[in-house]
N, C-alpha and C. Protein backbone atom coordinates (compact mmCIF):
# COMPACT_ATOMS: atom_id res chain seq x y z
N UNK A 1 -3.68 -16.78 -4.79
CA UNK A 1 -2.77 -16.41 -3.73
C UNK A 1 -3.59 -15.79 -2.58
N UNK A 2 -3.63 -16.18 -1.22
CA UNK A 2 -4.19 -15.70 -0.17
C UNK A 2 -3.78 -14.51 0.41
N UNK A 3 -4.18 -14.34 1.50
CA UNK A 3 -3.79 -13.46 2.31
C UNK A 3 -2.69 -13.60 2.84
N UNK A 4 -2.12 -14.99 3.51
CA UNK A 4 -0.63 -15.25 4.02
C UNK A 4 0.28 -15.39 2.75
N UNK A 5 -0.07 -15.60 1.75
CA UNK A 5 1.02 -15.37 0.79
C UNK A 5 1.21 -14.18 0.39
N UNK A 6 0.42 -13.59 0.96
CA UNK A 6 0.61 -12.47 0.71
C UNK A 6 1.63 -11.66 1.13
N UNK A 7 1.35 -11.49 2.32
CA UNK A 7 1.83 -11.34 3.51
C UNK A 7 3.16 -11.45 3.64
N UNK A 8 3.30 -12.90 3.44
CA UNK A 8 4.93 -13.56 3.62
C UNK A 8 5.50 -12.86 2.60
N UNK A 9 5.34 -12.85 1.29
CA UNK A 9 5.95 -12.03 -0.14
C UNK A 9 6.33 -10.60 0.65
N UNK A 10 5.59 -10.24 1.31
CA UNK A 10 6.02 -8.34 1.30
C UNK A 10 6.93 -8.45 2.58
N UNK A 11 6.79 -9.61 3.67
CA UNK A 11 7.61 -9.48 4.52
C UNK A 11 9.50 -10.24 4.38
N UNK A 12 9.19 -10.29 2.78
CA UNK A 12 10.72 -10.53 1.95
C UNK A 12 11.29 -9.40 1.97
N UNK A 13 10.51 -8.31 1.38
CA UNK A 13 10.99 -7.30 1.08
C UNK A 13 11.77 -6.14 1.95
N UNK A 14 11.66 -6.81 3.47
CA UNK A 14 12.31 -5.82 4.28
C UNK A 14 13.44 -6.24 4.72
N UNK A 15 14.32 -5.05 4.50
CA UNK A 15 15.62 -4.92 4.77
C UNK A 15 15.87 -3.36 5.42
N UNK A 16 15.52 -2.99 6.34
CA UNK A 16 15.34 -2.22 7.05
C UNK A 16 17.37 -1.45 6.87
N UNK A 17 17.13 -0.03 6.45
CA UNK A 17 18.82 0.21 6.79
C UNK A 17 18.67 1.96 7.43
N UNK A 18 20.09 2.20 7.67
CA UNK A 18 19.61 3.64 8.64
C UNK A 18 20.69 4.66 7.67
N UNK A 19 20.14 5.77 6.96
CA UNK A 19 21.06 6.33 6.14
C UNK A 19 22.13 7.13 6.98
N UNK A 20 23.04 7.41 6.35
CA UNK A 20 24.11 8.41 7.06
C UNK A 20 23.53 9.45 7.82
N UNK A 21 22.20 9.74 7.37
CA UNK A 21 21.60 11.13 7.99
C UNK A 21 20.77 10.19 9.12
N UNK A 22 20.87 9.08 9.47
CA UNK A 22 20.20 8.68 10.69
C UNK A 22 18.64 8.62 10.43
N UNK A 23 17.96 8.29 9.12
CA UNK A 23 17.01 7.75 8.65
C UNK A 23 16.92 6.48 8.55
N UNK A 24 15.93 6.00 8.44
CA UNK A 24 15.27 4.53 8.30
C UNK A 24 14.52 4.54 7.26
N UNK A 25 15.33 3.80 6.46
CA UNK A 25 14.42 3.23 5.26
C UNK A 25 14.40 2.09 4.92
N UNK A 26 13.11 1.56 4.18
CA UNK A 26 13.07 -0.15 3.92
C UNK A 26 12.69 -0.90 5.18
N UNK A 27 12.24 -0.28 6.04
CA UNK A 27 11.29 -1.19 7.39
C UNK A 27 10.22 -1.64 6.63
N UNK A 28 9.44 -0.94 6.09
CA UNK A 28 7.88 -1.28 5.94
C UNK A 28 8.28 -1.82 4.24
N UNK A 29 7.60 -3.08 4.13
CA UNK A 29 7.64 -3.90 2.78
C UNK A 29 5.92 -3.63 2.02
N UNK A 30 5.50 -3.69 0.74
CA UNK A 30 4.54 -4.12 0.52
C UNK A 30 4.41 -4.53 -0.98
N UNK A 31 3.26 -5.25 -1.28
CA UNK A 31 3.36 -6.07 -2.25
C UNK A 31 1.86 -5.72 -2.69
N UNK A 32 1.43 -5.50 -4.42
CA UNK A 32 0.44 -5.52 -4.70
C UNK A 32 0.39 -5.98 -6.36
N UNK A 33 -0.96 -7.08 -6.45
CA UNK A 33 -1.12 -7.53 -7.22
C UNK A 33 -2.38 -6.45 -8.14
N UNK A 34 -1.70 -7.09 -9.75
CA UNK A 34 -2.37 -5.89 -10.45
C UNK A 34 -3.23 -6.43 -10.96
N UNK A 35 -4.10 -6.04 -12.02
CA UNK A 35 -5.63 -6.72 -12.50
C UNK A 35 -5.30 -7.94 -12.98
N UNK A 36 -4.17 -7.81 -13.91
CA UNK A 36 -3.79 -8.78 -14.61
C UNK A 36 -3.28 -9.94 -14.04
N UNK A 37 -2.64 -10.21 -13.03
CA UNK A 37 -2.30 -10.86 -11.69
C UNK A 37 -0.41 -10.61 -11.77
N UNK A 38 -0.22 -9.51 -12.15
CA UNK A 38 1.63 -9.69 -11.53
C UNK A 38 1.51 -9.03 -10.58
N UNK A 39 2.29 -9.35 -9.70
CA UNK A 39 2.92 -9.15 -8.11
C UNK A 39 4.16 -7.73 -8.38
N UNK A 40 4.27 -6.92 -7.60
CA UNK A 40 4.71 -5.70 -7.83
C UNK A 40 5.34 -5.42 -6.19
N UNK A 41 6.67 -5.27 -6.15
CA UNK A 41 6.65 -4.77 -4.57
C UNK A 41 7.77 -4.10 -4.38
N UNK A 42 7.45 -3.05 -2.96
CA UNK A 42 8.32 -1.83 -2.95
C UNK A 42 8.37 -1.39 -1.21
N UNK A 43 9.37 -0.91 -1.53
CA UNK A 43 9.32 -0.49 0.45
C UNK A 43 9.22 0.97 0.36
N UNK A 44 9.21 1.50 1.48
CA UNK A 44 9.00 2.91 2.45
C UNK A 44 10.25 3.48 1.76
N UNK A 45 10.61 4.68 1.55
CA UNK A 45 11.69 5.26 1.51
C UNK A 45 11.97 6.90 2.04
N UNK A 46 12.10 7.03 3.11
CA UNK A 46 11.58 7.94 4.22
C UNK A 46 12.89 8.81 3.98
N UNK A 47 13.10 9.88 3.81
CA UNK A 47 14.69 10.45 3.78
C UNK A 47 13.70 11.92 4.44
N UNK A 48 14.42 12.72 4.91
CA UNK A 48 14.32 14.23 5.43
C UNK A 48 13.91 15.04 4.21
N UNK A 49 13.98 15.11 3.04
CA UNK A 49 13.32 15.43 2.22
C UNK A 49 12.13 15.42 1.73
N UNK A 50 11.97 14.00 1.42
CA UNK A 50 10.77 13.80 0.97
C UNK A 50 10.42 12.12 1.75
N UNK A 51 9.45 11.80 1.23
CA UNK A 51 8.94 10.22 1.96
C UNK A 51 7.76 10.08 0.76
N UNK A 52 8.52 8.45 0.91
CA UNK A 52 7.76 7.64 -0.16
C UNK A 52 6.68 6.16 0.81
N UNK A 53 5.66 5.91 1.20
CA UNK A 53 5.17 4.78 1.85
C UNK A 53 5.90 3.44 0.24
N UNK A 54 5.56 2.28 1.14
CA UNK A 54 5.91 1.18 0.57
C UNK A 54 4.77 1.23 -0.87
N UNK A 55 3.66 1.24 0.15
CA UNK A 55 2.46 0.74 -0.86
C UNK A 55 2.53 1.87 -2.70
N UNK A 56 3.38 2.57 -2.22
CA UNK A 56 3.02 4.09 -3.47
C UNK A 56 4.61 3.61 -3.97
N UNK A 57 5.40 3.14 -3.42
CA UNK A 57 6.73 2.37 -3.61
C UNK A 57 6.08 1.31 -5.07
N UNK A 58 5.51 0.51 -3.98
CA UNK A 58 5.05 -0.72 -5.00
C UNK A 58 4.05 -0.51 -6.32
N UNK A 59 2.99 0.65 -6.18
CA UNK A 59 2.26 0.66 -6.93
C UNK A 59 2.87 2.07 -8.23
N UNK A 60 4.44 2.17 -7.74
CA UNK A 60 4.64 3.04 -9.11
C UNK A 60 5.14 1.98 -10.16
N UNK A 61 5.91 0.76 -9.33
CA UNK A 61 6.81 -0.06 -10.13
C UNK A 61 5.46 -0.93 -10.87
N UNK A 62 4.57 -0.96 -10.44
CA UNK A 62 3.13 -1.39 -11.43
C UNK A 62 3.10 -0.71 -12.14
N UNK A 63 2.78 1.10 -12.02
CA UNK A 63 2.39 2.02 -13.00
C UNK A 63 3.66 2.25 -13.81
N UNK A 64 4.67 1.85 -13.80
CA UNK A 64 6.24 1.85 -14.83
C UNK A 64 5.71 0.82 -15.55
N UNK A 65 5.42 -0.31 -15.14
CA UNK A 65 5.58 -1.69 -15.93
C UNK A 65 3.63 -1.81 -16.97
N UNK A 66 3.04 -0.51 -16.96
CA UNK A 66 1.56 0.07 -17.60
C UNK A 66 0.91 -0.13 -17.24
N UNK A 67 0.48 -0.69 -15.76
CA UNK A 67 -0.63 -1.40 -15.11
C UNK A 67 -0.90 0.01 -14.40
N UNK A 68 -2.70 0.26 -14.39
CA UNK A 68 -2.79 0.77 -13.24
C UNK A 68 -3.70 0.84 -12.19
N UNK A 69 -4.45 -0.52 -12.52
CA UNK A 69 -5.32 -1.19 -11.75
C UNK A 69 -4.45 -2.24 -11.02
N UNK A 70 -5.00 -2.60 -9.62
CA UNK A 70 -5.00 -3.62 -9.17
C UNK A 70 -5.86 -4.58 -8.54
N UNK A 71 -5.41 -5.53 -7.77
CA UNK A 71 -7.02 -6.36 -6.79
C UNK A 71 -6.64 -6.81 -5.91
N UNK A 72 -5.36 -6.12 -5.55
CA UNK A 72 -4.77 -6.21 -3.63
C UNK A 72 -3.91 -5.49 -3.55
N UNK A 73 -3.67 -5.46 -2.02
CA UNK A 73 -2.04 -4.98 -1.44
C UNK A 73 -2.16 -5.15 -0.32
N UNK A 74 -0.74 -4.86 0.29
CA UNK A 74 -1.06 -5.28 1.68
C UNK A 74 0.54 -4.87 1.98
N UNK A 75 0.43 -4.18 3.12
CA UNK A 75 2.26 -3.91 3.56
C UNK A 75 2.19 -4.48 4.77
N UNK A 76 3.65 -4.36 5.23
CA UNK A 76 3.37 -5.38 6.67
C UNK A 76 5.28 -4.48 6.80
N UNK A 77 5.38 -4.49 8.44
CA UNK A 77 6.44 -3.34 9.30
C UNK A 77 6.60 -5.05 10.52
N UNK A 78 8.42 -5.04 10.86
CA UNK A 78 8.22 -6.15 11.47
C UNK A 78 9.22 -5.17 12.75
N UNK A 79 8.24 -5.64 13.89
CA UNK A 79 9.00 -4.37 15.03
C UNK A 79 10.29 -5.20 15.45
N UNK A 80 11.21 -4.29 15.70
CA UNK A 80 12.57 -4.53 15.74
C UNK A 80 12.83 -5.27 16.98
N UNK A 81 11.99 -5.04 18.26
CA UNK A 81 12.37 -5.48 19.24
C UNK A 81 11.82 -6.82 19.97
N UNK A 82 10.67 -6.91 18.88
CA UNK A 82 9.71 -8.06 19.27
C UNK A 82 9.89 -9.22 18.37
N UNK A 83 10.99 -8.47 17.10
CA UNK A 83 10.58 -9.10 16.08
C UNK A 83 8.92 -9.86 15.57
N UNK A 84 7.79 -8.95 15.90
CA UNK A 84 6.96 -9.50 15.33
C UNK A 84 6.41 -8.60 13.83
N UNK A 85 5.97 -9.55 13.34
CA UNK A 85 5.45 -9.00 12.21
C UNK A 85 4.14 -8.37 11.94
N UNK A 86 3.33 -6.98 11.81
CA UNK A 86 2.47 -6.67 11.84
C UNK A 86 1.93 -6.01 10.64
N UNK A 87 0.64 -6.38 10.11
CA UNK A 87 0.28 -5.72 8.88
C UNK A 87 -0.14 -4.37 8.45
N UNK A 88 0.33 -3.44 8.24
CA UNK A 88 -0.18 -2.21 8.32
C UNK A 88 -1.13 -1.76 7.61
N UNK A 89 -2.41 -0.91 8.17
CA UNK A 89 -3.28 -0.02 6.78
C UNK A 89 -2.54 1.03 6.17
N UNK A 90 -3.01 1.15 5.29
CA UNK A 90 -2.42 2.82 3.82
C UNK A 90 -3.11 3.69 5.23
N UNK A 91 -1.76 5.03 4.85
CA UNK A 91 -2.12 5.81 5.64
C UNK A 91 -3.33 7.09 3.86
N UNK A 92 -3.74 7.71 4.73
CA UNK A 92 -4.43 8.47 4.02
C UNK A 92 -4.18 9.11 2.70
N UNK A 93 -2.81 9.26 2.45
CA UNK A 93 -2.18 9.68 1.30
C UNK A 93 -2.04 8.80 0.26
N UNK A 94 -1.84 7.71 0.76
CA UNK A 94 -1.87 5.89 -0.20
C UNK A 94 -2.90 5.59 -0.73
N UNK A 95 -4.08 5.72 0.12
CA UNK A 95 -5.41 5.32 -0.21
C UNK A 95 -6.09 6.50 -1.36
N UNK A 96 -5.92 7.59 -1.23
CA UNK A 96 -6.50 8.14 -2.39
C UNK A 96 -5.26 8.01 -3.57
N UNK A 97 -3.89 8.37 -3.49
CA UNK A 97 -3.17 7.57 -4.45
C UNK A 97 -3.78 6.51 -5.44
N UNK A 98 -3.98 4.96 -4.40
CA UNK A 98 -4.76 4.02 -5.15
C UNK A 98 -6.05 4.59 -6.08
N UNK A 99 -6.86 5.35 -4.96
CA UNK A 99 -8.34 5.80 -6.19
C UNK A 99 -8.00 6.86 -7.01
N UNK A 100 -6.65 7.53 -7.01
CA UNK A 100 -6.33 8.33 -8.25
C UNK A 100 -5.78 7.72 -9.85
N UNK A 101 -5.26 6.34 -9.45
CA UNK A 101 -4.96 5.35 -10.41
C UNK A 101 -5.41 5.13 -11.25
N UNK A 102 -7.03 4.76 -10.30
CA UNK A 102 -7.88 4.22 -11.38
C UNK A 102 -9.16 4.09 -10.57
N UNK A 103 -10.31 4.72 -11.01
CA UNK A 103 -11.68 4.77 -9.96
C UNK A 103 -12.32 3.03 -9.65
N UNK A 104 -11.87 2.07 -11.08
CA UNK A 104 -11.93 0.23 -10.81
C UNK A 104 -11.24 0.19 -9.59
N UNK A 105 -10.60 0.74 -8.75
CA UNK A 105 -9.52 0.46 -7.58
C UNK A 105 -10.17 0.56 -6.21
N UNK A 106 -11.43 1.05 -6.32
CA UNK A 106 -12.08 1.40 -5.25
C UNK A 106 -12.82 -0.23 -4.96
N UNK A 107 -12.57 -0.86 -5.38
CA UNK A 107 -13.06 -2.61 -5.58
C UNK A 107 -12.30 -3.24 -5.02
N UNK A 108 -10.67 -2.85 -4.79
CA UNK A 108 -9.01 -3.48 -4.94
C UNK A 108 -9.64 -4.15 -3.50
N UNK A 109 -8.97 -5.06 -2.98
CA UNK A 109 -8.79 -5.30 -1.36
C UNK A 109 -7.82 -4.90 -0.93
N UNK A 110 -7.93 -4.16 0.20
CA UNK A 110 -6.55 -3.90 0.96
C UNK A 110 -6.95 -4.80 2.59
N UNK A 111 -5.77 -5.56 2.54
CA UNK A 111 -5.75 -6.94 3.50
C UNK A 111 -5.25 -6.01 4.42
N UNK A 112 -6.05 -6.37 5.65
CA UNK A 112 -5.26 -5.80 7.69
C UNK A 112 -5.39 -6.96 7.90
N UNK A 113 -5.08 -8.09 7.60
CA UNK A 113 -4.94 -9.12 8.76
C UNK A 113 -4.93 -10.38 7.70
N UNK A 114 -4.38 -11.73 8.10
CA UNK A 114 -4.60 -13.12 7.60
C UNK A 114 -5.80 -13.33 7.30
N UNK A 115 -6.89 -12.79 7.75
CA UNK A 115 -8.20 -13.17 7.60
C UNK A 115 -9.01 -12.09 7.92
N UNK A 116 -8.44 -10.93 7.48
CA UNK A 116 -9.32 -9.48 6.91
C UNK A 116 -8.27 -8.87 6.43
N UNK A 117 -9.83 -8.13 5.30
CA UNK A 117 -9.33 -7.31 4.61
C UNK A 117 -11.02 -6.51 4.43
N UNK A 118 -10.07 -5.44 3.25
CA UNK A 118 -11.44 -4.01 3.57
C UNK A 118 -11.61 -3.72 1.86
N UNK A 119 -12.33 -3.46 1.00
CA UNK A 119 -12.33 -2.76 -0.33
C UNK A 119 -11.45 -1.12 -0.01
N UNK A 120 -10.76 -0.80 -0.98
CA UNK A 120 -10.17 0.16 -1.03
C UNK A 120 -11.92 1.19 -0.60
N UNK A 121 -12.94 1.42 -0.94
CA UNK A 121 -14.21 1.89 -1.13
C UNK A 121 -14.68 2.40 0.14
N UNK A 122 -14.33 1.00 1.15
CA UNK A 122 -14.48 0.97 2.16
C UNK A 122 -13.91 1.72 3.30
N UNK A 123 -12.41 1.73 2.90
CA UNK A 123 -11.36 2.67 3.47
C UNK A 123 -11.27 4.55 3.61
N UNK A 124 -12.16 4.54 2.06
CA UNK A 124 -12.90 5.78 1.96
C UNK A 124 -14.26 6.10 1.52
N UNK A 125 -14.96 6.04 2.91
CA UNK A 125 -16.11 6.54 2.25
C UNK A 125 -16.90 6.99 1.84
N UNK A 126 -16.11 8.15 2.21
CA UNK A 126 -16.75 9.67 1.28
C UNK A 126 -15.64 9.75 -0.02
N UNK A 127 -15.46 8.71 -0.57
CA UNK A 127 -14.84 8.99 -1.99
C UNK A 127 -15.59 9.36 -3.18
N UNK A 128 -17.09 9.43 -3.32
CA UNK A 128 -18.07 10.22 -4.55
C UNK A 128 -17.86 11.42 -4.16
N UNK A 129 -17.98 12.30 -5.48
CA UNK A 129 -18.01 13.48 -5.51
C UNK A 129 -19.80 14.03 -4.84
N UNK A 130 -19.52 15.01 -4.04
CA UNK A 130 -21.37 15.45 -3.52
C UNK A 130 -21.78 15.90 -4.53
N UNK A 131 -23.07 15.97 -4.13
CA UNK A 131 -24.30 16.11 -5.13
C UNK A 131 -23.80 18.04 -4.99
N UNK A 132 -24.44 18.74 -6.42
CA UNK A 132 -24.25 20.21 -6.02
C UNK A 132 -25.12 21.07 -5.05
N UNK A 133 -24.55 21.73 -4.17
CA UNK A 133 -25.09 22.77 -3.32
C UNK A 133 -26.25 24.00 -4.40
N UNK A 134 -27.37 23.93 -3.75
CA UNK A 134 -28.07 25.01 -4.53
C UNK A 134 -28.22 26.17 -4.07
N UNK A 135 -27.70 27.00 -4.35
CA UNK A 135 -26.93 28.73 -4.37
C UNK A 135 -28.78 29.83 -4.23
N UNK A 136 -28.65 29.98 -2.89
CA UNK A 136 -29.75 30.83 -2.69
C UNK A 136 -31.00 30.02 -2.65
């Protein structure tokens, strides 16, 4: 499965709705495949309380179903007024999420585009622990 199948799969998943409290949830779709190769996908769920991104959406319904490696993802937000479809990166909280999973995850690809993508590794790269400071 490529990058546009990719792509297209997570941009199923949006159904964008506005809660009684005048929230938006379910804009942003994403889809991630796990080591084993099942497809897993979940949207944004943003309420005044708390907020869930898609990608941590998708990658719990992996970690429910015992997976907790994967070897992609990719979310994608389709703007309302342009209707175009654009692929989004993990914001900072997603991306160590993923390397809290599982340290094999720092390998995963996370796709920005039809024809890029980045290693989760890449996304962070101060993810090794430093060498120790020597005291005096």
């Amino acid at each position: 499965m490529d990058n546009s199948d990719l792509i297209h799969r997570a941009s199923q998943l949006l159904k964008p709705h506005v809660t009684g409290a005048g929230r938006l949830i379910g804009d942003v779709g994403a889809v991630v495949v796990s080591d084993r190769g099942e497809i897993y996908g979940g949207v944004c769920v943003d309420t005044s309380s708390w907020g869930l991104c898609a990608e941590r959406s998708a990658l719990a319904a992996m970690v429910s179903a015992g997976e907790y490696r994967f070897r992609s993802v990719v979310a994608v937000w389709r703007d309302p007024e342009t209707n175009s479809l654009h692929v989004l990166p993990p914001c900072g909280v997603c991306r160590d999420f993923m390397r809290q999973l599982d340290d094999a995850n720092l390998s995963a690809q996370v796709i920005l585009g039809k024809d890029r993508s980045r290693t989760l590794a890449e996304l962070l790269p101060e993810h090794a622990w430093p060498e120790p400071v020597k005291d005096g």
